[in-house]
N, C-alpha and C. Protein backbone atom coordinates (compact mmCIF):
# COMPACT_ATOMS: atom_id res chain seq x y z
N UNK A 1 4.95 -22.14 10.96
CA UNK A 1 5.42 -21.11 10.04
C UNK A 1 4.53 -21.01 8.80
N UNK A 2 4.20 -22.33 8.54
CA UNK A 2 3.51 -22.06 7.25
C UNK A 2 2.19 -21.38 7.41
N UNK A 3 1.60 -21.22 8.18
CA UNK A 3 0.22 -20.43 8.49
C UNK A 3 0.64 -19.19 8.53
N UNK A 4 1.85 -18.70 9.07
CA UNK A 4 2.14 -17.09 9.14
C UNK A 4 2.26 -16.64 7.21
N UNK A 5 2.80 -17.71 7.07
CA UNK A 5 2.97 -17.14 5.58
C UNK A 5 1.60 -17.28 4.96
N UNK A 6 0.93 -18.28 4.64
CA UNK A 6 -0.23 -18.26 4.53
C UNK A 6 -1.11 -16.68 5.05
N UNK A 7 -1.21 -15.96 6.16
CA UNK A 7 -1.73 -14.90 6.43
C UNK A 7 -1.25 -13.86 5.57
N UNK A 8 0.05 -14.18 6.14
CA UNK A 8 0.90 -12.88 5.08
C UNK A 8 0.67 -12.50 3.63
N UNK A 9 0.18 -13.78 3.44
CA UNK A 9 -0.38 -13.73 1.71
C UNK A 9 -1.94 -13.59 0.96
N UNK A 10 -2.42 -13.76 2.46
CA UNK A 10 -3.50 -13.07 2.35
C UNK A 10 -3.37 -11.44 2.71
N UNK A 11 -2.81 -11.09 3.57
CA UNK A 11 -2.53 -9.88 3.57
C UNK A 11 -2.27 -9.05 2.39
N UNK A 12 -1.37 -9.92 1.76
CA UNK A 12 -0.86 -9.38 0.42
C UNK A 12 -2.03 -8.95 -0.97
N UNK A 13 -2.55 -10.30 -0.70
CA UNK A 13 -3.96 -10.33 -1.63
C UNK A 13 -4.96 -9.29 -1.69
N UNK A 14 -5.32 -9.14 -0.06
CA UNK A 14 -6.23 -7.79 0.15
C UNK A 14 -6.01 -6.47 -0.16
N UNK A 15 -4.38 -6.24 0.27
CA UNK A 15 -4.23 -5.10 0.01
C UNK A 15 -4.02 -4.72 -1.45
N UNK A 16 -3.82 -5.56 -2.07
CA UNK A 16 -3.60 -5.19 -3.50
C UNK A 16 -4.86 -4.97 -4.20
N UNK A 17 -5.91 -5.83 -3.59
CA UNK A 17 -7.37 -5.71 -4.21
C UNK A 17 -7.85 -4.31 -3.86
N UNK A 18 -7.42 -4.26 -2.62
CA UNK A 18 -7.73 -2.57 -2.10
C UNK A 18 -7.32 -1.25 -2.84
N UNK A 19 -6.12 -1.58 -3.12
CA UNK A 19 -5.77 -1.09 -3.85
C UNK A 19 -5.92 -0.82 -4.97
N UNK A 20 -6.26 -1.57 -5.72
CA UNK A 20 -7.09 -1.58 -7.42
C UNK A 20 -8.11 -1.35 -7.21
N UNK A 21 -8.94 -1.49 -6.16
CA UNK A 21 -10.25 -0.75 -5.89
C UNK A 21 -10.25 0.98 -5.82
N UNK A 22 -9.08 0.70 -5.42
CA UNK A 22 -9.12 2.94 -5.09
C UNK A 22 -9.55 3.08 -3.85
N UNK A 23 -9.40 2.22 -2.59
CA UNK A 23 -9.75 2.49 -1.62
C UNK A 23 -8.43 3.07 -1.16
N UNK A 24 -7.41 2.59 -1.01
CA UNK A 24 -6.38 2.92 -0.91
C UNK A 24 -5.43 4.37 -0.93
N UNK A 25 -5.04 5.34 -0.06
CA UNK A 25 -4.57 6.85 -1.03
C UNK A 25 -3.03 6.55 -0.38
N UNK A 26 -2.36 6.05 -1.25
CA UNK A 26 -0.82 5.70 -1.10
C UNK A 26 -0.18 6.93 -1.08
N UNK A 27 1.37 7.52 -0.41
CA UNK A 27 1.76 8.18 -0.06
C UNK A 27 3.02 8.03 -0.04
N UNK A 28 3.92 9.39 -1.07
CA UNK A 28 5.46 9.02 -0.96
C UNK A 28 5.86 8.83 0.33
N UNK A 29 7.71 8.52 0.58
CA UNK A 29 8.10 8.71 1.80
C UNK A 29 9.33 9.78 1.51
N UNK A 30 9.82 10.14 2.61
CA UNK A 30 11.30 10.94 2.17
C UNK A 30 12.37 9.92 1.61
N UNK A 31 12.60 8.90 1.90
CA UNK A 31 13.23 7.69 1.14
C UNK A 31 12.86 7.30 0.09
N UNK A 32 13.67 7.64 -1.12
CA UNK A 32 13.37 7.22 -2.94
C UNK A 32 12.65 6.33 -2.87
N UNK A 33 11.37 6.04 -3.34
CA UNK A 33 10.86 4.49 -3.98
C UNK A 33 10.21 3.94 -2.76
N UNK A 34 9.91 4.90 -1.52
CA UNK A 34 9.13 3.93 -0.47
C UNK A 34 7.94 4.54 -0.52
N UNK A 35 6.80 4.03 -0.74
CA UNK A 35 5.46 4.62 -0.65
C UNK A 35 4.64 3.41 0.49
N UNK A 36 3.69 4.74 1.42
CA UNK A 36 2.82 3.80 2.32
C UNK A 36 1.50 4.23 3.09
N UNK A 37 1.10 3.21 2.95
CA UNK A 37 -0.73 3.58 3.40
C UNK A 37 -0.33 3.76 4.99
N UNK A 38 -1.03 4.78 5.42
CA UNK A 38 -1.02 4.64 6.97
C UNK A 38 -2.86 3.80 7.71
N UNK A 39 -2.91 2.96 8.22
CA UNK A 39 -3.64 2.51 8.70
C UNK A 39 -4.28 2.86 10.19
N UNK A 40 -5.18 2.70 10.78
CA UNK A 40 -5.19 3.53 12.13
C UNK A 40 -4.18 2.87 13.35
N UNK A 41 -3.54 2.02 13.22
CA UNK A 41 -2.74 1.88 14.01
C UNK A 41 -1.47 1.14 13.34
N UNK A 42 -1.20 1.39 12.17
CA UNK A 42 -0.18 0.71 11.46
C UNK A 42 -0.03 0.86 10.57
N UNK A 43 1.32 1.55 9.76
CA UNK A 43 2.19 1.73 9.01
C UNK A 43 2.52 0.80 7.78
N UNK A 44 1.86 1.01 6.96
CA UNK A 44 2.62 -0.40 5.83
C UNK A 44 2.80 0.75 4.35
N UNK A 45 4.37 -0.19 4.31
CA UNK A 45 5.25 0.42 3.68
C UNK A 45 5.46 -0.43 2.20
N UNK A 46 5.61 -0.32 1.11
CA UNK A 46 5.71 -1.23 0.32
C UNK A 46 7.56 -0.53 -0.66
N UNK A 47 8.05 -1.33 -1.02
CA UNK A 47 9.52 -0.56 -1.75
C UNK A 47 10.15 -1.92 -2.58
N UNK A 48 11.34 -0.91 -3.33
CA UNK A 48 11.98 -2.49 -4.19
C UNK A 48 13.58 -2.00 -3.79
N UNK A 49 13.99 -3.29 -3.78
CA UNK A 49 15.63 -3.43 -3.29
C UNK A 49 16.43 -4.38 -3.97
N UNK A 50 17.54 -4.05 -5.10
CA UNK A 50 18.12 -4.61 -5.80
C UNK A 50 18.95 -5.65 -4.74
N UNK A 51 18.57 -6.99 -5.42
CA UNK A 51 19.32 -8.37 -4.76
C UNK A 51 20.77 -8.11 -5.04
N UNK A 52 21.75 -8.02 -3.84
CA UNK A 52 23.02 -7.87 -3.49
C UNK A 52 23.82 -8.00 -4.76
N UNK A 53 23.89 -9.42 -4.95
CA UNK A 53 24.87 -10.31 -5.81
C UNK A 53 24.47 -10.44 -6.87
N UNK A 54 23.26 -9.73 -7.66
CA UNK A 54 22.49 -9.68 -8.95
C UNK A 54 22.00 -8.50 -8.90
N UNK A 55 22.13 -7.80 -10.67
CA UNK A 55 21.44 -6.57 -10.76
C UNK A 55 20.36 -6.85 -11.49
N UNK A 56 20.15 -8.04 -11.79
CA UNK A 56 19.06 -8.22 -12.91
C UNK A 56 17.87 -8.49 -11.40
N UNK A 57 18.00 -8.92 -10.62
CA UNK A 57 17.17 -8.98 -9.80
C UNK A 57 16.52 -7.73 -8.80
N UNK A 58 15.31 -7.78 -8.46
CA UNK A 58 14.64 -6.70 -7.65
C UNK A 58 13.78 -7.20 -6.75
N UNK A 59 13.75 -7.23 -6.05
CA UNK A 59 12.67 -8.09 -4.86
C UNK A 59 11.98 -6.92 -4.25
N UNK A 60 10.39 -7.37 -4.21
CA UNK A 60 9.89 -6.06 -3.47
C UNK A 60 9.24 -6.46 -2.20
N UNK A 61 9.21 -5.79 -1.71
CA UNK A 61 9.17 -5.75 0.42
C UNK A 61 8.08 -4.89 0.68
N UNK A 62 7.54 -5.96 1.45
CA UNK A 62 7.09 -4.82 2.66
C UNK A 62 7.36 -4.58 3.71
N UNK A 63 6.88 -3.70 4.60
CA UNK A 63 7.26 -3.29 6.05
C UNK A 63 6.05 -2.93 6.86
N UNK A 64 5.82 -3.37 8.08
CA UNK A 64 4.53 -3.04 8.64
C UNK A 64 5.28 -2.61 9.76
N UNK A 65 4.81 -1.44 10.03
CA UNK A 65 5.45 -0.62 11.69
C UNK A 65 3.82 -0.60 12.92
N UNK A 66 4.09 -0.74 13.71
CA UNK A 66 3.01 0.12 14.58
C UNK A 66 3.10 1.44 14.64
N UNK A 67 2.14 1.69 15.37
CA UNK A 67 1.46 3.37 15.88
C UNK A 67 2.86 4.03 16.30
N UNK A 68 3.44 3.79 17.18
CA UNK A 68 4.87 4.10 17.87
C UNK A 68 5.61 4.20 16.88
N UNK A 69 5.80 3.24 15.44
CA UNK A 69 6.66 3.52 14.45
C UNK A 69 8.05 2.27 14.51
N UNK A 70 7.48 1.60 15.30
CA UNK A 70 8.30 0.24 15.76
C UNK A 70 8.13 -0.55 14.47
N UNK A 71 9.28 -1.46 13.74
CA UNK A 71 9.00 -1.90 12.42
C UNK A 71 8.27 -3.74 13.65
N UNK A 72 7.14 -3.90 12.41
CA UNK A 72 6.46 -5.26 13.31
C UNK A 72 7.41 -6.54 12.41
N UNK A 73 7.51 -6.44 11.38
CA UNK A 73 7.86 -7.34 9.90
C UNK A 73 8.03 -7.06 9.31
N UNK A 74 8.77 -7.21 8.01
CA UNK A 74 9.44 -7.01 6.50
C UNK A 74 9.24 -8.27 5.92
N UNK A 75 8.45 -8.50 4.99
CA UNK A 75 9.06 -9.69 4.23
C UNK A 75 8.78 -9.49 2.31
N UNK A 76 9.26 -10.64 1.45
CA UNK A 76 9.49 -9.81 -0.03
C UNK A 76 8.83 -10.79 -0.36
N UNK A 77 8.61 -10.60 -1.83
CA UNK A 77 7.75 -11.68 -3.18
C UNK A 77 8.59 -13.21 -2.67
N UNK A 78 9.78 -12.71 -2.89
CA UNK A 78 10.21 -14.69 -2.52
C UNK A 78 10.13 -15.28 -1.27
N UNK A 79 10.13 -14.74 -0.19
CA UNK A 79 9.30 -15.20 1.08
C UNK A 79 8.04 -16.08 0.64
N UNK A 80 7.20 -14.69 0.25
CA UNK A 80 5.94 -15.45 0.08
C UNK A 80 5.86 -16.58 -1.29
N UNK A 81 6.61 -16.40 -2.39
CA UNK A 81 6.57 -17.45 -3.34
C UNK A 81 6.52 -19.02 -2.33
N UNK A 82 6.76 -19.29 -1.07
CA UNK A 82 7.13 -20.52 -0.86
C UNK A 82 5.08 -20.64 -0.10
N UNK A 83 4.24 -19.96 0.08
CA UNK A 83 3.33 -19.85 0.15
C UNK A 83 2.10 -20.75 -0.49
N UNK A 84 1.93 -21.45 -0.06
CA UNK A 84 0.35 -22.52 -0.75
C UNK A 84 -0.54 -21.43 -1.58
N UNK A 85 -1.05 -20.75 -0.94
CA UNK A 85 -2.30 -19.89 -1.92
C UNK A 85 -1.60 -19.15 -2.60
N UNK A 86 -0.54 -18.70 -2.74
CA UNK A 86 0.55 -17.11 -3.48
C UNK A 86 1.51 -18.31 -4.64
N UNK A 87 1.84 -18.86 -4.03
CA UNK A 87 3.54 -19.78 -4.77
C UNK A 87 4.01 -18.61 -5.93
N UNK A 88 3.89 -19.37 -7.07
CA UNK A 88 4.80 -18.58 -8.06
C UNK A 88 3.66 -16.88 -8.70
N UNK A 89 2.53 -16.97 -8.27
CA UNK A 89 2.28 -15.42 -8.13
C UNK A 89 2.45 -14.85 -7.21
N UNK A 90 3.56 -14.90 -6.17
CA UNK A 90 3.92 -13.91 -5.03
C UNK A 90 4.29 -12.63 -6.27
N UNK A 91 5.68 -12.73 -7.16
CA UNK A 91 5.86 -11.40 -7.90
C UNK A 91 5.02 -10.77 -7.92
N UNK A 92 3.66 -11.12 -8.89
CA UNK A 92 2.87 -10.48 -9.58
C UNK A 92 2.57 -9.61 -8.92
N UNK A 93 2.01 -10.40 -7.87
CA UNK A 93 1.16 -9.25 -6.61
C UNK A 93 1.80 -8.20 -6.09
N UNK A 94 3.21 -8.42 -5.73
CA UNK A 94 4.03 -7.71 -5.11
C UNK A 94 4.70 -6.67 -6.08
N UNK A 95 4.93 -6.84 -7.28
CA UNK A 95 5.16 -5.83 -8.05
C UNK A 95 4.08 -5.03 -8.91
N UNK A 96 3.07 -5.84 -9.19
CA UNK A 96 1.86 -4.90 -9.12
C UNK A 96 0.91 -4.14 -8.28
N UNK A 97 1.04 -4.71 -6.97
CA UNK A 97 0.69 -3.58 -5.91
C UNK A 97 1.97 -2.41 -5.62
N UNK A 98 2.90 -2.54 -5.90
CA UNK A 98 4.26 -1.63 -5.83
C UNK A 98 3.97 -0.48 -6.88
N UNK A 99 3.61 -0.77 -8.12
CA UNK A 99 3.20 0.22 -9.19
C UNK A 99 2.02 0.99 -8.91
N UNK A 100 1.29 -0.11 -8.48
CA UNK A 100 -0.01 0.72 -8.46
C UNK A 100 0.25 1.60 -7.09
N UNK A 101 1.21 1.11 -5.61
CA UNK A 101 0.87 2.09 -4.78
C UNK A 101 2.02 3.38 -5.64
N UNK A 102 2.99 3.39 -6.37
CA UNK A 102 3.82 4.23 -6.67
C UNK A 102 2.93 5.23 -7.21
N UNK A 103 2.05 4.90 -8.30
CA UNK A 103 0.95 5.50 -9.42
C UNK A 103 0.06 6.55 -8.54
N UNK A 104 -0.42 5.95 -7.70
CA UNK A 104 -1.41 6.81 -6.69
C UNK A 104 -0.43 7.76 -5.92
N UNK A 105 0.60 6.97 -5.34
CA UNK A 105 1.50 8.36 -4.64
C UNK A 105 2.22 9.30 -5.32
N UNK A 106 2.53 9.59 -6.59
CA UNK A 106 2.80 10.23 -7.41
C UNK A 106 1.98 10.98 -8.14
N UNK A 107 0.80 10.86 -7.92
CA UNK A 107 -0.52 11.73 -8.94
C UNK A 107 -0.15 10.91 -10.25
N UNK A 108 -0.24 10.18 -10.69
CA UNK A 108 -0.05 9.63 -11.90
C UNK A 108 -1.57 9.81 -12.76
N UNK A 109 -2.61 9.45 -12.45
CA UNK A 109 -3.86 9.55 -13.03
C UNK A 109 -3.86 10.97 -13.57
N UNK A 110 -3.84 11.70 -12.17
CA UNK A 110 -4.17 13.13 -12.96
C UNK A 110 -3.18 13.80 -13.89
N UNK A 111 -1.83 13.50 -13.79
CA UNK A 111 -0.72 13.84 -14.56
C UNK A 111 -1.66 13.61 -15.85
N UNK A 112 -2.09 12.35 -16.05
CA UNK A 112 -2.83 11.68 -17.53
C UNK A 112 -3.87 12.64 -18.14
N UNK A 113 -4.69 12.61 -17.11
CA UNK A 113 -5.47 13.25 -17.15
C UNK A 113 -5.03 14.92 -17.88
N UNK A 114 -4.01 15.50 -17.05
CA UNK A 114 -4.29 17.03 -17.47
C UNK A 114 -3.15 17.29 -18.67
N UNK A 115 -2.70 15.99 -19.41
CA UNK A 115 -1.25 15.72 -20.72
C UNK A 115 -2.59 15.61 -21.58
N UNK A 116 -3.75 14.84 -22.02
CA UNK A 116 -4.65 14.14 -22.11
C UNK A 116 -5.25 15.99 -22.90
N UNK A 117 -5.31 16.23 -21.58
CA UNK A 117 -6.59 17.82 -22.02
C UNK A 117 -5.44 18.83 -22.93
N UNK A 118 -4.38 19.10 -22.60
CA UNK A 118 -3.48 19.57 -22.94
C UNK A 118 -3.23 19.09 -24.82
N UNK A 119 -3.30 17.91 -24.86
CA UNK A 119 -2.83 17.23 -25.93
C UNK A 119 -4.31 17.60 -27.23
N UNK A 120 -5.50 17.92 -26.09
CA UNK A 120 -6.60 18.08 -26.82
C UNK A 120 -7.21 19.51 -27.34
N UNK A 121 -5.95 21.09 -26.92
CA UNK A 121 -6.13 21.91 -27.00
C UNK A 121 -5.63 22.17 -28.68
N UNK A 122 -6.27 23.17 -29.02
CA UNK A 122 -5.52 23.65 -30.68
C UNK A 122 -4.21 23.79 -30.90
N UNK A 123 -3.95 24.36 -29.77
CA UNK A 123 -2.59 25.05 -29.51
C UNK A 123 -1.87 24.62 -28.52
N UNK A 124 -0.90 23.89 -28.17
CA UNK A 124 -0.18 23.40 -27.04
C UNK A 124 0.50 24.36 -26.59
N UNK A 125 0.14 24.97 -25.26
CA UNK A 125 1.11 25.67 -24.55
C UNK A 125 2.41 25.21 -24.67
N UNK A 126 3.64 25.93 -24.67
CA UNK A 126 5.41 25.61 -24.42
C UNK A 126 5.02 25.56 -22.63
């Protein structure tokens, strides 16, 4: 088991680097708050889900489907917290790749971008 997690957290690692690279073009879903890269043969989904019995808590997940759309795995930040290379930065990763894929699937840059030009005109359009 511990090697699956071990992968998994490398998994985690890459894609987030990928992601801060801008290789990445993340994509809402019809479900609030799920955004996901499609890969050529696999689906990965990233989302956050308030812990049952606590509201102060949020755990964020992923989901990897195949081509068919079959879910392969789900697992969250505290899974991987028990992880050798991840331990207590599983969150980080997992909620900063969650923002950043939200940011890209939402146009967030360019939103900035065109408030930015707007903010720099004489006259602000209503």
């Amino acid at each position: 088991m511990a090697a699956y997690l071990e992968k998994q957290a490398e998994f985690v690692k890459r894609l987030h680097g990928r992601t801060l690279d801008g290789d990445l073009n993340w994509y809402k879903t019809e479900s609030d708050g799920v955004f996901q890269f499609q890969f050529p043969d696999y689906l990965v989904q990233v989302y956050q889900r308030w812990a049952d019995d606590n509201e102060d808590t949020v755990y964020t997940y992923i989901s990897i489907f195949n081509k068919e759309g079959g879910l392969i795995d789900t697992f969250n930040d505290t899974a991987l917290s028990e992880s050798e290379s991840m331990g207590a930065d599983s969150t980080f990763f997992m909620v900063d790749l969650y923002e950043n894929a939200r940011r890209i699937a939402m146009g967030m840059e360019q939103a900035l971008d065109n408030l930015i030009y707007i903010l720099d005109q004489e006259v602000i359009p209503d």
